[in-house]
Protein backbone atom coordinates (compact mmCIF):
# COMPACT_ATOMS: atom_id res chain seq x y z
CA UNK A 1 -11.39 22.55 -27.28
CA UNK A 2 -14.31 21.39 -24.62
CA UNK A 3 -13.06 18.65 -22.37
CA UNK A 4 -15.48 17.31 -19.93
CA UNK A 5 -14.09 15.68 -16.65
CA UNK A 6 -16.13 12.93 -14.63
CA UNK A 7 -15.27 12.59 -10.97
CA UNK A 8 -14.11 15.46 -8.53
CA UNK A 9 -11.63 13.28 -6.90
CA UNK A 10 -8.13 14.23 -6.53
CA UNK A 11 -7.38 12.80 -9.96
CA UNK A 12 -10.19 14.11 -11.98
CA UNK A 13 -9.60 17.60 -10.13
CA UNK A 14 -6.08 17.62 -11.32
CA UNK A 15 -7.08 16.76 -14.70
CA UNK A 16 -9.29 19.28 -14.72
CA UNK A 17 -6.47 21.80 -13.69
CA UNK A 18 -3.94 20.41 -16.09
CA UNK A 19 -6.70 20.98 -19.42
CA UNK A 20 -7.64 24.47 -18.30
CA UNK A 21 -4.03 25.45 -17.95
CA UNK A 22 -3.75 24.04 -21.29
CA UNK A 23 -6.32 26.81 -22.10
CA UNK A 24 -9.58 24.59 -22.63
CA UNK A 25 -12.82 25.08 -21.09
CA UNK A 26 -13.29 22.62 -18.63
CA UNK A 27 -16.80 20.91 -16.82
CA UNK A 28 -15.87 18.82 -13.82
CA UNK A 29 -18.95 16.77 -12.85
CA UNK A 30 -19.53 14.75 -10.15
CA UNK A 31 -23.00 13.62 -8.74
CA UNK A 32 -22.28 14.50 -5.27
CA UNK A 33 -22.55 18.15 -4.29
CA UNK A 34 -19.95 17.88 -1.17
CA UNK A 35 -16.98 16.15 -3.68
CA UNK A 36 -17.84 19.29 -6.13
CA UNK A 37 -17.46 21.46 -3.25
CA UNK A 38 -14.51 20.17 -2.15
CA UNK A 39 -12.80 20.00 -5.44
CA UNK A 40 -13.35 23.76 -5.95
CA UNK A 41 -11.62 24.45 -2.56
CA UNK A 42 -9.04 22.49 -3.37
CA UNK A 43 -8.44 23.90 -6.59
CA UNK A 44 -8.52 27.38 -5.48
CA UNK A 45 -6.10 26.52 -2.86
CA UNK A 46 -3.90 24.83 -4.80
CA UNK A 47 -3.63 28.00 -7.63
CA UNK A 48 -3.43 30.80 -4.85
CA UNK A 49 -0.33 28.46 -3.55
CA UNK A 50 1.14 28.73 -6.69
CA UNK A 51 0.77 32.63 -6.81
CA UNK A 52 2.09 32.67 -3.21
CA UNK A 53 5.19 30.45 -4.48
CA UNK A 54 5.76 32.89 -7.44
CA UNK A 55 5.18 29.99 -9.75
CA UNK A 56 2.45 31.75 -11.31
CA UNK A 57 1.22 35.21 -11.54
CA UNK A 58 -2.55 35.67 -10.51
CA UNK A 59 -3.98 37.09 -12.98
CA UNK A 60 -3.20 33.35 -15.06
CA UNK A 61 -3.96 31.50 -11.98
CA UNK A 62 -7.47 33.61 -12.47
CA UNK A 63 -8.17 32.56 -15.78
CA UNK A 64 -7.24 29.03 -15.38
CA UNK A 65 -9.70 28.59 -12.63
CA UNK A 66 -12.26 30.95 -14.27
CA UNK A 67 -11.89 28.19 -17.21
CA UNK A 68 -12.72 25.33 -15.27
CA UNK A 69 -17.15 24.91 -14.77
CA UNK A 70 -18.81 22.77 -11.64
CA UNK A 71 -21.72 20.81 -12.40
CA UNK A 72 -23.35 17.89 -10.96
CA UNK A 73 -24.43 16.07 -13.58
CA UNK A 74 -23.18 15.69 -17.38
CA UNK A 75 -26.32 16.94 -19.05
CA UNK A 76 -24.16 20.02 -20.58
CA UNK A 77 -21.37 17.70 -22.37
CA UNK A 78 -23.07 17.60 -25.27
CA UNK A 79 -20.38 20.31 -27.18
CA UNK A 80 -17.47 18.52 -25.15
CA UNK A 81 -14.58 17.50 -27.61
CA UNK A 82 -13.07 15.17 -25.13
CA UNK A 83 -14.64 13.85 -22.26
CA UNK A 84 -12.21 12.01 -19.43
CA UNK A 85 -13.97 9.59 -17.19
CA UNK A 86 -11.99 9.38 -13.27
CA UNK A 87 -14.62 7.45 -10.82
CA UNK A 88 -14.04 4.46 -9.20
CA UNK A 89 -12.80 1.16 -10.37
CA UNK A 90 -15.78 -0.78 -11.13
CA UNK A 91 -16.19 -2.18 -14.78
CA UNK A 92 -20.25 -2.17 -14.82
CA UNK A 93 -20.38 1.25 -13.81
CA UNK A 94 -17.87 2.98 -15.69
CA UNK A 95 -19.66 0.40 -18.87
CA UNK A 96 -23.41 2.14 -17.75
CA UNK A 97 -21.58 6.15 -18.01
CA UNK A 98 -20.26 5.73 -21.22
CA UNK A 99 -23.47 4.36 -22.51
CA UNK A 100 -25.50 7.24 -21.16
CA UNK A 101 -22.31 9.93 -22.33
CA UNK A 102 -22.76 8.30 -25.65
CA UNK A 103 -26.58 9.74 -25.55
CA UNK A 104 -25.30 13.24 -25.22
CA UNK A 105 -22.10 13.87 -26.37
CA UNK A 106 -21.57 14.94 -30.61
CA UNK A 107 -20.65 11.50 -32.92
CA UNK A 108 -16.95 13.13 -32.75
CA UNK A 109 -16.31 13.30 -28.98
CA UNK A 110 -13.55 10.96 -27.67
CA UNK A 111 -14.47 9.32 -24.45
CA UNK A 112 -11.72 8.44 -22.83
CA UNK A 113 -11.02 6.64 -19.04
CA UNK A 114 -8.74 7.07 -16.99
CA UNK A 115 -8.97 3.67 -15.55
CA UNK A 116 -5.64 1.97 -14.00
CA UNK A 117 -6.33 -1.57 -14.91
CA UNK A 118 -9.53 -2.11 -16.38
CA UNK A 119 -9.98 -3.31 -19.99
CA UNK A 120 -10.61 -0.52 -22.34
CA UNK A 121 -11.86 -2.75 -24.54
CA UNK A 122 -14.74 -3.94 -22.00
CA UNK A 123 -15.08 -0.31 -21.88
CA UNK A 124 -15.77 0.41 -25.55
CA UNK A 125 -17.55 -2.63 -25.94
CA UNK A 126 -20.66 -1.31 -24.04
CA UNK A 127 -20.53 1.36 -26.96
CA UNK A 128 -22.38 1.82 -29.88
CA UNK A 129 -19.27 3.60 -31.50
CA UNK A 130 -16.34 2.23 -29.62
CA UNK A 131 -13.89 3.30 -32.08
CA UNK A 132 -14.17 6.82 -30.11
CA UNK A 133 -13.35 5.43 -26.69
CA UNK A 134 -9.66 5.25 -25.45
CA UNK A 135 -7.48 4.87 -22.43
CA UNK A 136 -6.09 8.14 -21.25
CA UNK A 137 -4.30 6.97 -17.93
CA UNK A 138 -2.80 10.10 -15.75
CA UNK A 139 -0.40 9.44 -12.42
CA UNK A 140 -1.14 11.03 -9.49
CA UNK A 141 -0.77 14.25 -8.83
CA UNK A 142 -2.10 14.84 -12.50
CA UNK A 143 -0.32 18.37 -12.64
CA UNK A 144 2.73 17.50 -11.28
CA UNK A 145 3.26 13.66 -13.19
CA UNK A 146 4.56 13.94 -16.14
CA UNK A 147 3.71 10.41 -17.90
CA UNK A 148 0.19 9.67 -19.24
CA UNK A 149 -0.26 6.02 -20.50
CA UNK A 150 -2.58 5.88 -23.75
CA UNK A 151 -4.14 3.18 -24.51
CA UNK A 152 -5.78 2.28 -27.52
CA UNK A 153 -8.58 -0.53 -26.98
CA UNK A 154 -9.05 -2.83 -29.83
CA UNK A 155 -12.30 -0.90 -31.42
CA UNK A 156 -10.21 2.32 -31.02
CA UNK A 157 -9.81 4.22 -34.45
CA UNK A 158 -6.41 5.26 -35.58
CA UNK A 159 -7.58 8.42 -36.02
CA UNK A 160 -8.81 9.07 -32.36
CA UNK A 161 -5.34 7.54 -31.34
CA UNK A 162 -3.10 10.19 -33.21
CA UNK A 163 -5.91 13.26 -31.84
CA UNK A 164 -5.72 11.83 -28.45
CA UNK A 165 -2.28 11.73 -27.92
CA UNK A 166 -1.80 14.85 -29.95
CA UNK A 167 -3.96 16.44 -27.58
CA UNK A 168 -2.44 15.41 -24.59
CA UNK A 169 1.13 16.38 -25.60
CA UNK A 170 0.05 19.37 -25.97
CA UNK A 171 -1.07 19.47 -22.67
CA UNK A 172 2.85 19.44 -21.73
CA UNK A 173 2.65 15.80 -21.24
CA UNK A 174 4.84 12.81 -22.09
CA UNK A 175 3.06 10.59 -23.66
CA UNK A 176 3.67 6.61 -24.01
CA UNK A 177 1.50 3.73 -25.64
CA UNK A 178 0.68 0.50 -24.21
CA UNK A 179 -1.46 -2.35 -25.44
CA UNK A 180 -4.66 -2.79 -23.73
CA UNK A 181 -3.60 -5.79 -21.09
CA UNK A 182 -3.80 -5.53 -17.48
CA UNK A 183 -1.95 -2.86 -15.97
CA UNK A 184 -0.83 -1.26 -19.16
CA UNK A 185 2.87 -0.53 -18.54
CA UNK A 186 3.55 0.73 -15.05
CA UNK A 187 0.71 -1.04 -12.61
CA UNK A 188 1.79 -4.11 -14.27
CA UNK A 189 5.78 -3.86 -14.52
CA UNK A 190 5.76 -2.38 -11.12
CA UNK A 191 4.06 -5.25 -9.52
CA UNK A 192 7.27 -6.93 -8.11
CA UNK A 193 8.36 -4.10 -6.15
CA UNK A 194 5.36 -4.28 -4.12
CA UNK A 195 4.97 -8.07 -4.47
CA UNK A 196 8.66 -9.36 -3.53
CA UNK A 197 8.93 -6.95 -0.76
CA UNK A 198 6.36 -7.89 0.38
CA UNK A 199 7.54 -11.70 0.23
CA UNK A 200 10.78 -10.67 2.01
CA UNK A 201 8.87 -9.33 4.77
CA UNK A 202 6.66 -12.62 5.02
CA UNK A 203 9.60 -14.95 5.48
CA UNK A 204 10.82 -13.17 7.74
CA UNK A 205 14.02 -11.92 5.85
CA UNK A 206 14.46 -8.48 7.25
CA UNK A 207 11.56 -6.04 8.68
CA UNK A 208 9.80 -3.27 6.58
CA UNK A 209 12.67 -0.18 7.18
CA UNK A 210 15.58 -2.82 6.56
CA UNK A 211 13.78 -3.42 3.44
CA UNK A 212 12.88 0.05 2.35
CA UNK A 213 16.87 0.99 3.26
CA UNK A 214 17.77 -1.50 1.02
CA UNK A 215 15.65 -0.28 -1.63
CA UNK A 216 16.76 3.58 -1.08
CA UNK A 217 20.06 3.38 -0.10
CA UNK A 218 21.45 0.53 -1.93
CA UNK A 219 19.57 0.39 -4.62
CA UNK A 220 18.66 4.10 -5.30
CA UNK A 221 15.03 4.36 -5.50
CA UNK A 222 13.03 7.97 -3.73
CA UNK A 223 10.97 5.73 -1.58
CA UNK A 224 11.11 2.40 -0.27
CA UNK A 225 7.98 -0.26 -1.13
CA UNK A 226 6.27 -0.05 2.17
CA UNK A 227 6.74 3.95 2.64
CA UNK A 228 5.18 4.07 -1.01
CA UNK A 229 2.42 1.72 -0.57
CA UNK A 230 1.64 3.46 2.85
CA UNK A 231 1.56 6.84 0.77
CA UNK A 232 -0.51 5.06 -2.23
CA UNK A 233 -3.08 3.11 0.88
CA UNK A 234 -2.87 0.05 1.36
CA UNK A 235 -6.87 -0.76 0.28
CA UNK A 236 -5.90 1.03 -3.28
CA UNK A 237 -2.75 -1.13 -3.69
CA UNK A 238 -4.45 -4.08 -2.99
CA UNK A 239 -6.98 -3.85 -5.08
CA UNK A 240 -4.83 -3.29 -8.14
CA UNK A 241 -2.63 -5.77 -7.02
CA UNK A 242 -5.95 -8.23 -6.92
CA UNK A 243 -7.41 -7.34 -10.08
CA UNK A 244 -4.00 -7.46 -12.29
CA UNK A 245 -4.01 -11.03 -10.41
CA UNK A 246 -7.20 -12.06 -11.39
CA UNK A 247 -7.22 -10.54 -14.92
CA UNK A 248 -4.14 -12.63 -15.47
CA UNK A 249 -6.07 -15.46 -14.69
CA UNK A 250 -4.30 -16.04 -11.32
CA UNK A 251 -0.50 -15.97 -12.78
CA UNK A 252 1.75 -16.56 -9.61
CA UNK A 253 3.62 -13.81 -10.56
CA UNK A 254 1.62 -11.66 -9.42
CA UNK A 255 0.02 -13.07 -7.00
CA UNK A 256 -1.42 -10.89 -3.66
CA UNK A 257 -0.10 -10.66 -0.28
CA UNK A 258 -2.19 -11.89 2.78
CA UNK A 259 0.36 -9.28 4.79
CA UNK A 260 -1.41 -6.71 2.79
CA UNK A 261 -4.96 -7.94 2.96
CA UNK A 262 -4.87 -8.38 6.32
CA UNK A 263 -4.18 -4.22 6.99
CA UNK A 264 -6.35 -3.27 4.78
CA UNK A 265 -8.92 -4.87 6.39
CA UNK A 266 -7.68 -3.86 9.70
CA UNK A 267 -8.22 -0.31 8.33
CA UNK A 268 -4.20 0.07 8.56
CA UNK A 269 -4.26 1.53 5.24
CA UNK A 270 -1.04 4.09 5.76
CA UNK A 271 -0.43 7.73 6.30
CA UNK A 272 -4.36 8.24 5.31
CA UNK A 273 -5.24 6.35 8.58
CA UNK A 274 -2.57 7.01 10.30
CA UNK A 275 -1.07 3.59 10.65
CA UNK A 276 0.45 1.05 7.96
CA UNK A 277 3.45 -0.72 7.65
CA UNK A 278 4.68 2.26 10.02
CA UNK A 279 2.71 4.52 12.75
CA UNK A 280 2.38 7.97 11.83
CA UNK A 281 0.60 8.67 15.22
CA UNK A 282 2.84 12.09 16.97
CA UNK A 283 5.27 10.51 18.98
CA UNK A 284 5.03 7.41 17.65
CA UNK A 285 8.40 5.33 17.41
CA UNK A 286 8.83 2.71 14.31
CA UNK A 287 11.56 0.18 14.07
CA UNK A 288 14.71 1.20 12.37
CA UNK A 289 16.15 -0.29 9.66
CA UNK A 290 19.57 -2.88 10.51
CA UNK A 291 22.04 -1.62 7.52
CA UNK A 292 23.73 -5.26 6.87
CA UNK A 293 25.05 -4.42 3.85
CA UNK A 294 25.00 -8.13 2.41
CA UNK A 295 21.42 -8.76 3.50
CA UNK A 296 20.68 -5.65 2.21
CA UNK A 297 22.28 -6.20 -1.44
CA UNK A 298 20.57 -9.35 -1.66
CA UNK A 299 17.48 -7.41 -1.08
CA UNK A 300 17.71 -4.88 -3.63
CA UNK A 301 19.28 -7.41 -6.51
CA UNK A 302 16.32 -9.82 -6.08
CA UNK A 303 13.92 -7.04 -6.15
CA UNK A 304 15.85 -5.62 -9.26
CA UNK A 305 15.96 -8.69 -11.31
CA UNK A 306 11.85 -9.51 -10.73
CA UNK A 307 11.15 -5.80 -12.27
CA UNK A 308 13.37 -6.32 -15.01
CA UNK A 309 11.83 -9.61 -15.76
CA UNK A 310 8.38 -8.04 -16.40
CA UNK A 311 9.59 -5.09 -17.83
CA UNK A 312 11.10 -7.64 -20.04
CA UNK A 313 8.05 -9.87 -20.60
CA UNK A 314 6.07 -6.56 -21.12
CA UNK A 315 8.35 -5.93 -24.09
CA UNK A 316 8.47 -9.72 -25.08
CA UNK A 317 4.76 -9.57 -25.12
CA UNK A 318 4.80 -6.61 -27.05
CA UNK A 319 2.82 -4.56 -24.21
CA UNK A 320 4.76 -1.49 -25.35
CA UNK A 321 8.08 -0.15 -26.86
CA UNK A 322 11.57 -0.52 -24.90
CA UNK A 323 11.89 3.00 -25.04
CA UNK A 324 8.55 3.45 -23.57
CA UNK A 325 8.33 0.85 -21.12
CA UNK A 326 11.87 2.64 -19.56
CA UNK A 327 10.39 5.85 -19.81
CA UNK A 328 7.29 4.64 -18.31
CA UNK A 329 9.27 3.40 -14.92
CA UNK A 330 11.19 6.34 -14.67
CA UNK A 331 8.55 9.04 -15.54
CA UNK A 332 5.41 7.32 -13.94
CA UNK A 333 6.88 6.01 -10.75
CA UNK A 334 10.21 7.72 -11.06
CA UNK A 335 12.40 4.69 -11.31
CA UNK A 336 16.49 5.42 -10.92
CA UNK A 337 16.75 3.98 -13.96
CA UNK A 338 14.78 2.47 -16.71
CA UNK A 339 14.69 -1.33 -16.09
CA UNK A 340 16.01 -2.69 -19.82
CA UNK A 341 18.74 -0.33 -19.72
CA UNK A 342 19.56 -1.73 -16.03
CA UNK A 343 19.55 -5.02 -17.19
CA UNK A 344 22.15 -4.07 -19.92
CA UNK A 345 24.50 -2.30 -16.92
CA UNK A 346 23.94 -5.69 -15.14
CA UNK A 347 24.06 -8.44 -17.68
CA UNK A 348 21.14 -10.06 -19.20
CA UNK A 349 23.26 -13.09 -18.23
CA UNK A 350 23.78 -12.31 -14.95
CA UNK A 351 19.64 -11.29 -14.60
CA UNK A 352 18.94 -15.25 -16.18
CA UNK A 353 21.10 -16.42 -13.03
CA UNK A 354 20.13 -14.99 -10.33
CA UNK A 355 16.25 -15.37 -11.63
CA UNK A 356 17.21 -19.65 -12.32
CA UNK A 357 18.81 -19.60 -8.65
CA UNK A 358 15.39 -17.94 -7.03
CA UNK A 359 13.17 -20.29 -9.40
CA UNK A 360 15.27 -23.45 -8.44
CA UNK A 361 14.88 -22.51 -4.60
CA UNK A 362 11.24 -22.28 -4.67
CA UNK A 363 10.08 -24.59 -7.47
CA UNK A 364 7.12 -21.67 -8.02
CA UNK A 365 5.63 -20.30 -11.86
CA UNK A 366 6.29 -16.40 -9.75
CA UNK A 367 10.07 -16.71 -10.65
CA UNK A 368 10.04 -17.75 -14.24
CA UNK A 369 12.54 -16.24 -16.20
CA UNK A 370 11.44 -13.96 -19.18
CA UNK A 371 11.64 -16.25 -22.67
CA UNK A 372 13.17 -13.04 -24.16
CA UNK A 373 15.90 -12.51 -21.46
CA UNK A 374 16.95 -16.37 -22.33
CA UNK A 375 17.06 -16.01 -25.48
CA UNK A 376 19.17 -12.29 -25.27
CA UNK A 377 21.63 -13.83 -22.84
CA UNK A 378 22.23 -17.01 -25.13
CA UNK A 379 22.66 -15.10 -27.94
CA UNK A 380 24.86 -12.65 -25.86
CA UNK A 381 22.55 -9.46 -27.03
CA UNK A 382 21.64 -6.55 -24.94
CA UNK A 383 18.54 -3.91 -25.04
CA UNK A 384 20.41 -1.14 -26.19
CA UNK A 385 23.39 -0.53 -28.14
């Protein structure tokens, strides 16, 4: 198989490196000669480390780079089998690439995006043949994340569905299917973590490390919301935050921060700057985190419940399975657990209650209690057996 890779960035880099290791001849293309550059670096870099590590031998770590071509435009697609599109979030231009891939590539190529929350189906529909286009969503770092999200738009053909995700199983990849809404699975279940920390913060609850503690500690997760959105950047997680937002035609739920706004466009965007929600500077000293263990629990159960509400309204509206919106959470963004079967280990009942109590104190549409969570707990039923 030919796969064809558009964008150099660290994403379509390490999709690059994940299809040649698969053993497929790879073209990485990307219309600026420096990114290209910098992508081969990177990749050599990152193979030799693996050598040096013992994690490969170098004779493989040879062939997999020797598999993978640099080009700056995608002129030589045109015997691709599967071409993956990773540029920038922008709907018109990814829309204007297809079109012109679509000029080059054989009738039976799959085009496929990586996109995090734009419509695949406002993808395809810039296509002549948009049963051949797809959402193929990777996790950064591609190699090292296992999860890839496919999602089928609503031109997509069955048969490119079952070839795609054949494809990138074999790749070594778990694979999980979400309908084509905003967000797919994990950038729209995760929302709340961000979201309600963030909301904590604002009212003045408990400051950013108390918060994070609560969320590590007590609750069990590898990183706390602001460490992670400081690692993501604060300009890329509110922009996804923004567009889920808007493409949900401004549901409360998931409405933006002005906390978060306000650093990114203060250019406090996190460890990439060096300043966000903490100071990375050398030296630097950042506010600890005041372990009140009550505060603290309250933290972590109202953060809880909100993800297990949309990861229940995700299954409610049929985004995806149970099974793969869990796996999703704990594969994607490496979750403790996955978020029905949490629910189950807590009550459904108990998750109605505490989700009434916050949507009785605030009077807002943001803590609205999941129709199928009502119904479960009234009719005594958990997720799982």
């Amino acid at each position: 198989m030919k796969v064809g890779i558009i964008g150099s960035g660290s994403m379509g880099a390490g999709i690059a490196q994940v299809a040649a290791t698969a053993g497929h001849e790879v073209y990485l293309c990307d219309t600026k000669p420096e990114a290209l550059k910098t992508a081969k670096e990177k990749l050599q870099k990152i193979l030799n480390r693996l050598v040096e590590k013992g994690r490969m031998d170098d004779p493989t770590a040879k062939a997999i780079f020797g598999r993978i071509y640099f080009m700056n435009d995608f002129k030589n697609f045109g015997d691709t089998d599967l071409v993956v599109e990773a540029i920038i979030e922008n709907l018109e231009i990814k829309q204007s690439v297809f079109q012109s891939l679509e000029k080059i590539v054989r009738k039976d190529c799959i085009l496929a995006s990586n996109t995090s929350s734009l419509s695949i189906t406002s993808i395809a529909g810039a296509c002549e043949h948009p049963e051949r286009v797809i959402g193929i969503h990777f996790f950064n770092p591609a190699p090292l994340m296992k999860l890839v999200e496919i999602i089928p738009a609503i031109q997509t053909s069955t048969e490119v569905l079952e070839k795609s995700r054949a494809t990138i199983d074999s790749w070594e990849k778990l694979t999980v299917l979400a309908k084509d809404t905003p967000g797919f699975i994990v950038n729209r279940v995760a929302r709340p973590f961000y979201g309600e920390a963030l909301r904590i913060l604002e009212e003045g609850v408990a400051n950013v490390a108390t918060i994070d503690w609560a969320m590590t500690d007590i609750a069990g997760f590898k990183m706390g919301p602001f460490t992670l959105m400081d690692y993501i950047g604060n300009d890329v997680n509110y922009v996804v935050t923004e567009t889920v937002f808007k493409s949900f035609y401004n549901d409360p739920r998931y409405k933006p921060s002005f906390t978060q706004q306000r650093l990114a466009q203060a250019g406090y965007l996190g460890r990439k700057s060096g300043k966000g929600y903490y100071d990375y500077a050398e030296g630097a000293t950042n506010p600890g985190p005041i372990k009140d263990e009550f505060t603290c629990q309250a933290i972590a159960d109202r953060i809880v419940v909100m993800l297990i509400n949309e990861a229940a309204d995700a299954l409610f509206l049929n985004v995806a399975s149970k099974e793969d919106i869990d796996t999703a959470m704990t594969k994607g963004v490496n979750y403790p657990k996955g978020l029905l079967k949490w629910a189950d280990q807590i009550g459904v009942a108990n998750c109605v209650k505490q989700l009434d109590e916050l949507y009785d104190l605030y009077r807002e549409d943001r803590y609205r209690c999941s129709p199928l969570l009502r119904r479960m707990a009234k009719a005594n039923q958990t997720f799982y057996a």
